[in-house]
Protein backbone atom coordinates (compact mmCIF):
# COMPACT_ATOMS: atom_id res chain seq x y z
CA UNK A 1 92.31 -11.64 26.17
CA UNK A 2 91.71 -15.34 27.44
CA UNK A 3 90.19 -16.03 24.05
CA UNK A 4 93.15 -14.74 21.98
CA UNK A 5 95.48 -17.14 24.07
CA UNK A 6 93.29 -20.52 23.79
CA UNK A 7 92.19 -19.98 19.85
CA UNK A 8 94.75 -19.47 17.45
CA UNK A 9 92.49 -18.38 14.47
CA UNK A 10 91.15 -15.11 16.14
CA UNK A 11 92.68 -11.92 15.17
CA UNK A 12 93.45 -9.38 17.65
CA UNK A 13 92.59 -6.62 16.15
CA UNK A 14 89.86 -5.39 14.18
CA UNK A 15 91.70 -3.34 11.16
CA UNK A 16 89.97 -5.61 8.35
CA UNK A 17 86.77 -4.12 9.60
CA UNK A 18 88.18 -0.73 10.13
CA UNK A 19 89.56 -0.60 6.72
CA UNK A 20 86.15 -1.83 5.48
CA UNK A 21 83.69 1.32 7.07
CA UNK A 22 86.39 3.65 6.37
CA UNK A 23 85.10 5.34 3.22
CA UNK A 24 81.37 5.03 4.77
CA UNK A 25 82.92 7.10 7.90
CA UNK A 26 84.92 9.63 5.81
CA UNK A 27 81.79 10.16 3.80
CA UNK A 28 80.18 10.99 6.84
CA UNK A 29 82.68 13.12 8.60
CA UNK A 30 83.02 15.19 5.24
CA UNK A 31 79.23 16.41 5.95
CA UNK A 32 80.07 18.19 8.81
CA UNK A 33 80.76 21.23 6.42
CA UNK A 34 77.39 21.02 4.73
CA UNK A 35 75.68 24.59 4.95
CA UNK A 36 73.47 23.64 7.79
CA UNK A 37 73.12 20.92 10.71
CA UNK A 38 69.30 19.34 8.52
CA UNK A 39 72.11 18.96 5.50
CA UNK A 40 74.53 17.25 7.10
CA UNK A 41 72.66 14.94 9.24
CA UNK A 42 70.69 14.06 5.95
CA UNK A 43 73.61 13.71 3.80
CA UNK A 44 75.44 10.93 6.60
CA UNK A 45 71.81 8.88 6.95
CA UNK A 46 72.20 8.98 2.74
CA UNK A 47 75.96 8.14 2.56
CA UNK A 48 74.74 5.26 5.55
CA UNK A 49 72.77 3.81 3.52
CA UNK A 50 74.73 3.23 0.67
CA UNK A 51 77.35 1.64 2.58
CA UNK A 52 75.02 -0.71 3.64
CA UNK A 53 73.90 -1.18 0.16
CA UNK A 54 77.42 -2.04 -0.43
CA UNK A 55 78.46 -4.15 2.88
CA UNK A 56 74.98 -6.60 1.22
CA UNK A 57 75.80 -6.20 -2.42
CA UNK A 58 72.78 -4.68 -3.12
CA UNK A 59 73.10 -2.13 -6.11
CA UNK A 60 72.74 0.91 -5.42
CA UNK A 61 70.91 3.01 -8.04
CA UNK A 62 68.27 -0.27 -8.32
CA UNK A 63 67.86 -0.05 -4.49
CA UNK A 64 66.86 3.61 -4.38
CA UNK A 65 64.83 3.78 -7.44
CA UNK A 66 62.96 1.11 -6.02
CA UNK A 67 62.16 2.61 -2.63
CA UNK A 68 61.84 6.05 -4.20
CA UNK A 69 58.90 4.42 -5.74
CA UNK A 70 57.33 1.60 -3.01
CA UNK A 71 57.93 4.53 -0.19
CA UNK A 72 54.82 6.48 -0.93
CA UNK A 73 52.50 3.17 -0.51
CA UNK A 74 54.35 1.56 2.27
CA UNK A 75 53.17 1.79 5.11
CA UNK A 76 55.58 3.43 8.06
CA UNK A 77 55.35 0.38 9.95
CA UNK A 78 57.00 -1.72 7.09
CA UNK A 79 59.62 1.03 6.13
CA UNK A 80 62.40 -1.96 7.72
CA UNK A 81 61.29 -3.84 4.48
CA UNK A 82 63.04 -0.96 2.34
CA UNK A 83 66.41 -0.78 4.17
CA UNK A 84 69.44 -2.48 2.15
CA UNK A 85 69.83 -6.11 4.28
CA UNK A 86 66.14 -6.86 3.92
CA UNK A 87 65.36 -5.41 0.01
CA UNK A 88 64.01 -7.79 -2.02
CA UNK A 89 65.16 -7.34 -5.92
């Protein structure tokens, strides 16, 4: 709390970020009723992703069509390169 008393320009709270993952975490907890555990933990890592797609203005639709495609040559090792903060249009 020091930090809040000797600088004047940080916030105290963290709603602007709150606010911002909101729809990502909704997304998420809206899986839990997905048929079956596989379902719902792949439908949160999708609905992840395209937050993150969003939080780095990547597009969307070009990012996935994209990996759909490089994913079968790539090797595991570089599947970081394919993730939305390091895609490459």
């Amino acid at each position: 709390l020091s930090h809040y008393v000797n600088d004047a320009e940080l916030a105290i709270d963290n709603n602007a970020v709150e606010r911002a993952i909101r729809p990502i975490t909704l997304s998420r907890k809206n899986c839990l009723f997905s048929g079956s555990h596989d379902a719902a933990h792949t439908a949160a890592i999708f609905f992840s992703l395209l937050g993150a797609c969003k939080e780095n203005n990547v597009n969307p639709t070009h990012w996935l069509m994209d990996c759909l495609t490089r994913v079968q040559n790539c090797d595991p090792k570089n599947y970081k390169e394919l993730l939305p903060h390091n895609w490459k249009k």
